[in-house]
Protein backbone atom coordinates (compact mmCIF):
# COMPACT_ATOMS: atom_id res chain seq x y z
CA UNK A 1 89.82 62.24 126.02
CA UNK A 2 88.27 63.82 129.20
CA UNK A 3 89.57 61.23 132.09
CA UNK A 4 92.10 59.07 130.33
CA UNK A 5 93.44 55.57 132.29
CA UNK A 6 96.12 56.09 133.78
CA UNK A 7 98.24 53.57 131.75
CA UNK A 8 97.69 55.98 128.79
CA UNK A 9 99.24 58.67 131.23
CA UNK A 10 102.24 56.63 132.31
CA UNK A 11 102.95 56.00 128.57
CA UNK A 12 102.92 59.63 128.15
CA UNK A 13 104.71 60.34 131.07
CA UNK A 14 107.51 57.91 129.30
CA UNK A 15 107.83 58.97 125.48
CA UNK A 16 107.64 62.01 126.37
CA UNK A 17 109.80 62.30 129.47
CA UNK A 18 107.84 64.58 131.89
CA UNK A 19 106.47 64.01 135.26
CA UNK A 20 102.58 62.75 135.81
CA UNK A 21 101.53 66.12 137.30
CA UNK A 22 102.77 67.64 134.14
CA UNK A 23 99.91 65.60 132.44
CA UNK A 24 97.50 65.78 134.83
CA UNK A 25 94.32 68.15 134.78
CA UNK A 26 93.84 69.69 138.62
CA UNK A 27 90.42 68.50 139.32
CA UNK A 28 91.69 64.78 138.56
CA UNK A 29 93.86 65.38 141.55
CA UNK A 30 90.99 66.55 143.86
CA UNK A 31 89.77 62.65 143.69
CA UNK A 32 92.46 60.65 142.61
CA UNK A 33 95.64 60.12 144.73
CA UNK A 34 98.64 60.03 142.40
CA UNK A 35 101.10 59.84 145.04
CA UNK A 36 102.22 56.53 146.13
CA UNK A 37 103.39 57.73 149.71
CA UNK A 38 99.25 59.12 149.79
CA UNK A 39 98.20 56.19 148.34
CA UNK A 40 95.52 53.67 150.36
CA UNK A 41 97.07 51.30 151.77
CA UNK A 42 95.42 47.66 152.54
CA UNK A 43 94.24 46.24 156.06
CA UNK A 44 96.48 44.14 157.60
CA UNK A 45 96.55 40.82 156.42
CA UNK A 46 96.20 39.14 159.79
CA UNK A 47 92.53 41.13 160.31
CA UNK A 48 91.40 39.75 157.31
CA UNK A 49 91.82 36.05 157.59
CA UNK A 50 92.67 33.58 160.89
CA UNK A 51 96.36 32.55 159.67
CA UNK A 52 97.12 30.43 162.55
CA UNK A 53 95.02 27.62 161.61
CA UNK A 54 92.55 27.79 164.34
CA UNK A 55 89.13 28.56 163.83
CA UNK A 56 85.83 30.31 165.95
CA UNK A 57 82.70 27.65 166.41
C-alpha cells in the first residue's frame, strides 16, 4: 500500500509494539506532521465566532 491511513499505522504501531517512525517511509514525513507537539493547532475560538452575545449591524 503506497500511503496507508494512518489508522492502519496506529494498528501497526500497536500489535506490533514499535514506534510510528518505525513504520513510517521518510518522504511521508516531509508533508505530514506526525508529531503532536508540531501538530496545527486551531484559531482561537473567540476569532471565530462573537461569544458574548452581541452582534455587528
Amino acid at each position: 500500500m503506497p500511503n496507508p491511513p494512518i489508522r492502519y499505522l496506529a494498528n501497526c504501531e500497536i500489535a506490533l509494539d514499535v514506534s510510528l517512525e518505525e513504520l513510517s517511509e521518510d518522504e511521508w514525513r516531509e508533508w505530514m506532521v506526525l508529531d503532536r507537539y508540531r501538530a496545527y493547532k486551531p484559531p482561537v475560538r473567540e476569532r471565530l465566532w462573537r461569544i458574548d452575545g452581541s452582534e455587528n449591524r
